[in-house]
N, C-alpha and C. Protein backbone atom coordinates (compact mmCIF):
# COMPACT_ATOMS: atom_id res chain seq x y z
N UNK A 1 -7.29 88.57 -8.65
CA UNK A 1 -8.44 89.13 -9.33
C UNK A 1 -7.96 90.12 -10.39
N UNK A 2 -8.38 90.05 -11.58
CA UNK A 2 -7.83 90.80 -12.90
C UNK A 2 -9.21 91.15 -13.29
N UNK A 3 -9.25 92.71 -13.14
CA UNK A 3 -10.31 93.88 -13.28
C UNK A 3 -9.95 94.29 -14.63
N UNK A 4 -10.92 94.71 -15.73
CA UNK A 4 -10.77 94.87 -16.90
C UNK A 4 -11.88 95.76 -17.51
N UNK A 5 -11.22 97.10 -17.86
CA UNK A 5 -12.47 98.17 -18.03
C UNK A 5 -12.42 98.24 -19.44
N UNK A 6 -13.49 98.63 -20.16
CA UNK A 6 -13.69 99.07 -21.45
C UNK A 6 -14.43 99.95 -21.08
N UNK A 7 -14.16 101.12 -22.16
CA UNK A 7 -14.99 102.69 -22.44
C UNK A 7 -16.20 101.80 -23.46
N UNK A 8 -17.66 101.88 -22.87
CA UNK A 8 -18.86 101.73 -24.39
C UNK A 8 -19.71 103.10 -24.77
N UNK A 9 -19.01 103.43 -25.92
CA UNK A 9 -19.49 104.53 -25.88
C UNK A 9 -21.49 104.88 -25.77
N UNK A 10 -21.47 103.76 -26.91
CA UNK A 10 -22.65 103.30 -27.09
C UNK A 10 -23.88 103.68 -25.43
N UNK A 11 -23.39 102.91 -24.67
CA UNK A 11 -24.01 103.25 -23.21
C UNK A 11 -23.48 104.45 -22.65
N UNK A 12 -22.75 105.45 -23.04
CA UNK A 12 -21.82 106.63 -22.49
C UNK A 12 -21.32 106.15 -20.58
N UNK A 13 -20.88 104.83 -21.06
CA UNK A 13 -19.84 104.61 -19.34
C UNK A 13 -18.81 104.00 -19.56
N UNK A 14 -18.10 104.11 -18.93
CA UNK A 14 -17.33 102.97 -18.66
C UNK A 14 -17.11 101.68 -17.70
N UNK A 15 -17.18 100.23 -18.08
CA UNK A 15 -17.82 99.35 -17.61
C UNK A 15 -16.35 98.30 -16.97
N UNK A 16 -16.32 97.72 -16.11
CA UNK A 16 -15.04 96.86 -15.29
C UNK A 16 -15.97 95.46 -15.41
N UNK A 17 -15.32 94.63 -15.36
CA UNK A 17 -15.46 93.22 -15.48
C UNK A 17 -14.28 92.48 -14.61
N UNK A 18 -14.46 91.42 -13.80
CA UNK A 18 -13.70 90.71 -13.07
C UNK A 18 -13.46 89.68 -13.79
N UNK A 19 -12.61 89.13 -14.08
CA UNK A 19 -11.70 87.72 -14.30
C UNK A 19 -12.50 87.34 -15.48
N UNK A 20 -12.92 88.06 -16.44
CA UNK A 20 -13.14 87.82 -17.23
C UNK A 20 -15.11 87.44 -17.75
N UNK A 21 -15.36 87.99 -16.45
CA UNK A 21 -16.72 87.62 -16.28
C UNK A 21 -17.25 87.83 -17.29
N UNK A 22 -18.81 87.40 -17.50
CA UNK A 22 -20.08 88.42 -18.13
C UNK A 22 -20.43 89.85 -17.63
N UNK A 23 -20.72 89.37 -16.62
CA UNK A 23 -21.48 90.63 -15.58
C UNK A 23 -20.65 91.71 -15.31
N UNK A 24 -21.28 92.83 -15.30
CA UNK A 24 -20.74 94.36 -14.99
C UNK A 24 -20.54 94.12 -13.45
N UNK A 25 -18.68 94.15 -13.39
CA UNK A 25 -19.02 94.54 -11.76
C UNK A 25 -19.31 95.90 -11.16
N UNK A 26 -19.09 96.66 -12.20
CA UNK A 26 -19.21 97.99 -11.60
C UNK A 26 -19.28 98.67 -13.23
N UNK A 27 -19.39 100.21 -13.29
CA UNK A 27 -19.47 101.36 -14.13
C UNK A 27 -19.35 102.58 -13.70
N UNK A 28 -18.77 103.56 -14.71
CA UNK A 28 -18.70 105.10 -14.09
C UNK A 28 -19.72 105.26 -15.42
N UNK A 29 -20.48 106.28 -15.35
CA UNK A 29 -21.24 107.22 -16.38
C UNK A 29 -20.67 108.17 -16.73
N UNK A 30 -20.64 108.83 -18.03
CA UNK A 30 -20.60 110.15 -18.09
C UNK A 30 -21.02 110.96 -19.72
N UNK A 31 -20.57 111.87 -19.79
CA UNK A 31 -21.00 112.81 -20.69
C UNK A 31 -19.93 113.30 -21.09
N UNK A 32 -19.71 113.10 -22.77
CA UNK A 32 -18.62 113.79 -23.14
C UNK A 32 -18.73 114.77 -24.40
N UNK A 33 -18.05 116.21 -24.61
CA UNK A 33 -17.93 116.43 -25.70
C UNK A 33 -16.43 116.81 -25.99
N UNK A 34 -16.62 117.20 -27.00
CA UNK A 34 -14.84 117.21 -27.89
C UNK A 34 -13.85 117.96 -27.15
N UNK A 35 -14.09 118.54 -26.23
CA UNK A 35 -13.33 118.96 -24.81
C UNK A 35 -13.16 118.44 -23.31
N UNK A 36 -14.30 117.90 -23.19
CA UNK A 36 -14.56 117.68 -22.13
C UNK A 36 -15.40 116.49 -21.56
N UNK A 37 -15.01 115.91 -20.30
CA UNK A 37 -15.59 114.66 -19.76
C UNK A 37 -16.12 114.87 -18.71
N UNK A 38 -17.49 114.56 -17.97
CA UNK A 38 -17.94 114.97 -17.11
C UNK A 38 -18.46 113.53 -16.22
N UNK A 39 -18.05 112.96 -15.09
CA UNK A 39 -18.01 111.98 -14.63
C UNK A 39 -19.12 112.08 -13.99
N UNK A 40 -20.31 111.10 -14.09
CA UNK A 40 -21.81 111.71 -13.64
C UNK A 40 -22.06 110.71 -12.30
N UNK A 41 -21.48 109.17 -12.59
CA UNK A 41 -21.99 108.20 -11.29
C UNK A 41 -21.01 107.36 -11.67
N UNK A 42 -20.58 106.46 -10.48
CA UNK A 42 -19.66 105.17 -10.33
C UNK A 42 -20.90 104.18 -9.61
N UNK A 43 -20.71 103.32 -9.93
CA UNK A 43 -21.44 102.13 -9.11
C UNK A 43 -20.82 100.99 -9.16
N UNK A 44 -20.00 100.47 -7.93
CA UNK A 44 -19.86 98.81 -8.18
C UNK A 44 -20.62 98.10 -7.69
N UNK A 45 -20.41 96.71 -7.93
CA UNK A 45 -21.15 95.92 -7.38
C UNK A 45 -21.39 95.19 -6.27
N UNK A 46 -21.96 95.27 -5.09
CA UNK A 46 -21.94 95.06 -3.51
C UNK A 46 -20.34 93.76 -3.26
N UNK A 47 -20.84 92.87 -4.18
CA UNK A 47 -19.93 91.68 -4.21
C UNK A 47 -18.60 92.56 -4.75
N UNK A 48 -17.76 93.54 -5.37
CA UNK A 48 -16.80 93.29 -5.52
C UNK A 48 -16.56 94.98 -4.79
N UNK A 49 -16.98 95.78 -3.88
CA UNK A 49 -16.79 96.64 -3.16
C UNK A 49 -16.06 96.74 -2.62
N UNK A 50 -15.24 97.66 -2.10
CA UNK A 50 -13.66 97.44 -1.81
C UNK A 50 -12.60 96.29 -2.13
N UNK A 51 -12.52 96.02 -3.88
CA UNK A 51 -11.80 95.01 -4.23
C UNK A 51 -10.91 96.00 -5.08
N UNK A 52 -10.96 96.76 -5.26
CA UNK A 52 -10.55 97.95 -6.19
C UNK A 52 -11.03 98.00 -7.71
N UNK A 53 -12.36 97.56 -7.63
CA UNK A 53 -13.07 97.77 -8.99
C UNK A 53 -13.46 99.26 -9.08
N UNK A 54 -13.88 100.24 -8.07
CA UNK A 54 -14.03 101.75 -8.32
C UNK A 54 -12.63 102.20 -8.87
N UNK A 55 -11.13 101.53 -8.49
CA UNK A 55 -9.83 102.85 -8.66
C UNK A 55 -9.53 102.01 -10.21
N UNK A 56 -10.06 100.61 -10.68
CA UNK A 56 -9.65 100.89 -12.14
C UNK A 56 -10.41 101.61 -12.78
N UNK A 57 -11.80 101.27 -12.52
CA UNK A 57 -12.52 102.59 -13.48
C UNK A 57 -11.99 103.62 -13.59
N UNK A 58 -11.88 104.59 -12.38
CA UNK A 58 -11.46 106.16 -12.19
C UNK A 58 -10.14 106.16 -12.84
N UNK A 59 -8.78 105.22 -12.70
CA UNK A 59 -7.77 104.95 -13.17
C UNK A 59 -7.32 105.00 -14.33
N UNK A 60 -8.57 104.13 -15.08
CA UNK A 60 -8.53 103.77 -16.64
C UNK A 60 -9.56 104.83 -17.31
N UNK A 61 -10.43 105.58 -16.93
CA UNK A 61 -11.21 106.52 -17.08
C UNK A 61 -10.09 108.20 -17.83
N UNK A 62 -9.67 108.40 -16.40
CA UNK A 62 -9.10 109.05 -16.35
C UNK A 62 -7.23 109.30 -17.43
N UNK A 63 -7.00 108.14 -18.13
CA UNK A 63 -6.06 107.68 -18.31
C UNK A 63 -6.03 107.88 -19.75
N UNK A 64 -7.15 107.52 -20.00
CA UNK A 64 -7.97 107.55 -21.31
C UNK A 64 -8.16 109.23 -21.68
N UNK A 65 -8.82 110.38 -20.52
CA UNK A 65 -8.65 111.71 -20.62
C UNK A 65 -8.04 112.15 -20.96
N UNK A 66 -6.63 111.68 -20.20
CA UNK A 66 -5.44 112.49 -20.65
C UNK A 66 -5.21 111.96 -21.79
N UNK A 67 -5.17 110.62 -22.58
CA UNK A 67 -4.71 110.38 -23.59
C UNK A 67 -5.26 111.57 -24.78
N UNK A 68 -6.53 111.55 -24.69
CA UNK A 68 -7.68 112.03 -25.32
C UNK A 68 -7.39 113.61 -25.29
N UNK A 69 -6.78 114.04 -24.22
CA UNK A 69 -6.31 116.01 -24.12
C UNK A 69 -7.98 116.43 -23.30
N UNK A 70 -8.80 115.65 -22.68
CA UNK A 70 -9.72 116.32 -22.04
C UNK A 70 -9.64 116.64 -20.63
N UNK A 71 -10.05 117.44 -20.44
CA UNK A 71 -10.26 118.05 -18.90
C UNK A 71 -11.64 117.57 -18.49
N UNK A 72 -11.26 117.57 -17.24
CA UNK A 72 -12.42 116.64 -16.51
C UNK A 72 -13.44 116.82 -15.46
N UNK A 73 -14.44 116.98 -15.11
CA UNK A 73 -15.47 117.37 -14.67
C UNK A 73 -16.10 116.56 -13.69
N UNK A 74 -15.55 116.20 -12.65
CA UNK A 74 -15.82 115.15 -11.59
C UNK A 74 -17.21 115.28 -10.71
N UNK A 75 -18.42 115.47 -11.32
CA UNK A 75 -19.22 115.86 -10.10
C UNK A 75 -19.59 114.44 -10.31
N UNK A 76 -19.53 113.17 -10.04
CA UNK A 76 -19.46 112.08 -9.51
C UNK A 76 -18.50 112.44 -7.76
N UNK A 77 -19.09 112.03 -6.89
CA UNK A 77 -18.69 112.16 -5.46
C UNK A 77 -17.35 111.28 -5.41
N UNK A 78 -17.57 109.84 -6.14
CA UNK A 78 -16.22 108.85 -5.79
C UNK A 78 -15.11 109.74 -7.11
N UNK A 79 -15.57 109.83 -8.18
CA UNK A 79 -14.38 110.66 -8.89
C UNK A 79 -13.60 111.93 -8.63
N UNK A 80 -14.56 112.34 -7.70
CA UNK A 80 -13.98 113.69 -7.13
C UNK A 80 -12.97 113.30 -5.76
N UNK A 81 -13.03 112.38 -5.21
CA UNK A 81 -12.33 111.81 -3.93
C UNK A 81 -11.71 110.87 -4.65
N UNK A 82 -11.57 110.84 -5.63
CA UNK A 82 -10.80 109.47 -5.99
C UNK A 82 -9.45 110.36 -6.61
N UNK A 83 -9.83 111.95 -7.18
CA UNK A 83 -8.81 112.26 -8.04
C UNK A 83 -8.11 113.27 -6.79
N UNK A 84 -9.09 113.88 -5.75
CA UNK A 84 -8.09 114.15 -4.25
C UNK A 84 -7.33 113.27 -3.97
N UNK A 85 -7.44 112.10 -3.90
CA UNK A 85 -6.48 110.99 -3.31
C UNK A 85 -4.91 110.76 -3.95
N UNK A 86 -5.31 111.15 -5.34
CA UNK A 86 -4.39 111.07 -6.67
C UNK A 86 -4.15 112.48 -7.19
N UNK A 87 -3.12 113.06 -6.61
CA UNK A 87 -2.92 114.54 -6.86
C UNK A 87 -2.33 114.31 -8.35
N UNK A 88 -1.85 113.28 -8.95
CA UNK A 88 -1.26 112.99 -10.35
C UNK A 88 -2.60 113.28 -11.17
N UNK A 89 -3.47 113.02 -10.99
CA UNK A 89 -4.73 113.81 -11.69
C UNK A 89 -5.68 114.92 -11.57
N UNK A 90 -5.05 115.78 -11.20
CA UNK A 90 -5.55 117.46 -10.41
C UNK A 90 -5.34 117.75 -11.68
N UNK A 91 -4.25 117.68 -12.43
CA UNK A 91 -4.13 118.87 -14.14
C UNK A 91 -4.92 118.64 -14.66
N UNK A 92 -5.93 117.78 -14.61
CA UNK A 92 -7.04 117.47 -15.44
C UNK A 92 -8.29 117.51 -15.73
N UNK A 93 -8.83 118.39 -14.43
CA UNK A 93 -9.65 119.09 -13.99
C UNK A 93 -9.92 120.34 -14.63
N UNK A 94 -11.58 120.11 -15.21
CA UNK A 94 -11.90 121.31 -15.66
C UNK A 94 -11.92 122.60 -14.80
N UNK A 95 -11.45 123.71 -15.18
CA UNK A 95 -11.12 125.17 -14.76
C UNK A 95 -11.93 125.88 -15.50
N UNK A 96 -12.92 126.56 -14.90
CA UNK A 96 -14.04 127.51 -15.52
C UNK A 96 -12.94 128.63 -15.79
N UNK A 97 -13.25 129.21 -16.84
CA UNK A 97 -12.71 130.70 -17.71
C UNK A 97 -13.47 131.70 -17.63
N UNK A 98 -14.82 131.63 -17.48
CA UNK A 98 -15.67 132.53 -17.41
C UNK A 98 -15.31 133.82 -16.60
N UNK A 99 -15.66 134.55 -15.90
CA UNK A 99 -15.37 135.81 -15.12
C UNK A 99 -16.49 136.37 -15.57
N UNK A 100 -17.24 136.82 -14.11
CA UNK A 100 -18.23 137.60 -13.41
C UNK A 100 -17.86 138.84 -13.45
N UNK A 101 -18.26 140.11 -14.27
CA UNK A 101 -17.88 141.66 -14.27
C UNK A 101 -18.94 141.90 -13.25
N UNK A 102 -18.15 142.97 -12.11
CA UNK A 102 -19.08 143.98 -11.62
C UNK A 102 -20.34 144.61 -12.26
């Protein structure tokens, strides 16, 4: 099975395709600006669920970040357990700067 993601920006996700299919087997959503990527939902498709259509998305998602210099914003539940699993993508994680004064 040969999983094949493209970024559309157009739809703001990124979309996996199996063996060349039509059909979306799966997608991550998200929101981006010139810093930053914020991973909003993953969904595959019942039929290709544990085939590893969620770890190319997050894989190729994420891959694309770093190419790109963005830090990343996982409140998607599978991107946030997907990038625990993969400590090679912890640097990439957005880090709030802000600070709370007394």
């Amino acid at each position: 099975m040969t999983v094949e993601v493209n970024d559309v920006p157009a739809a703001k996700r990124y979309e996996a395709r199996v063996d060349g299919e039509a059909d979306v087997a799966g997608f991550a959503a998200y929101l981006r600006t010139a810093e930053l990527i914020a991973f909003l939902h993953t969904e595959v498709a019942p039929a290709y669920e544990g085939r590893g259509v969620g770890s190319a998305l997050a894989r190729t998602a994420l891959d694309e970040a770093r190419a790109a210099n963005l830090r990343v914003l996982a409140t998607c539940p599978f991107f946030a357990a997907w990038i625990a699993r993969h400590p090679e993508y912890e640097d990439l994680l957005y880090q709030s700067r802000s600070r709370v004064s007394d």
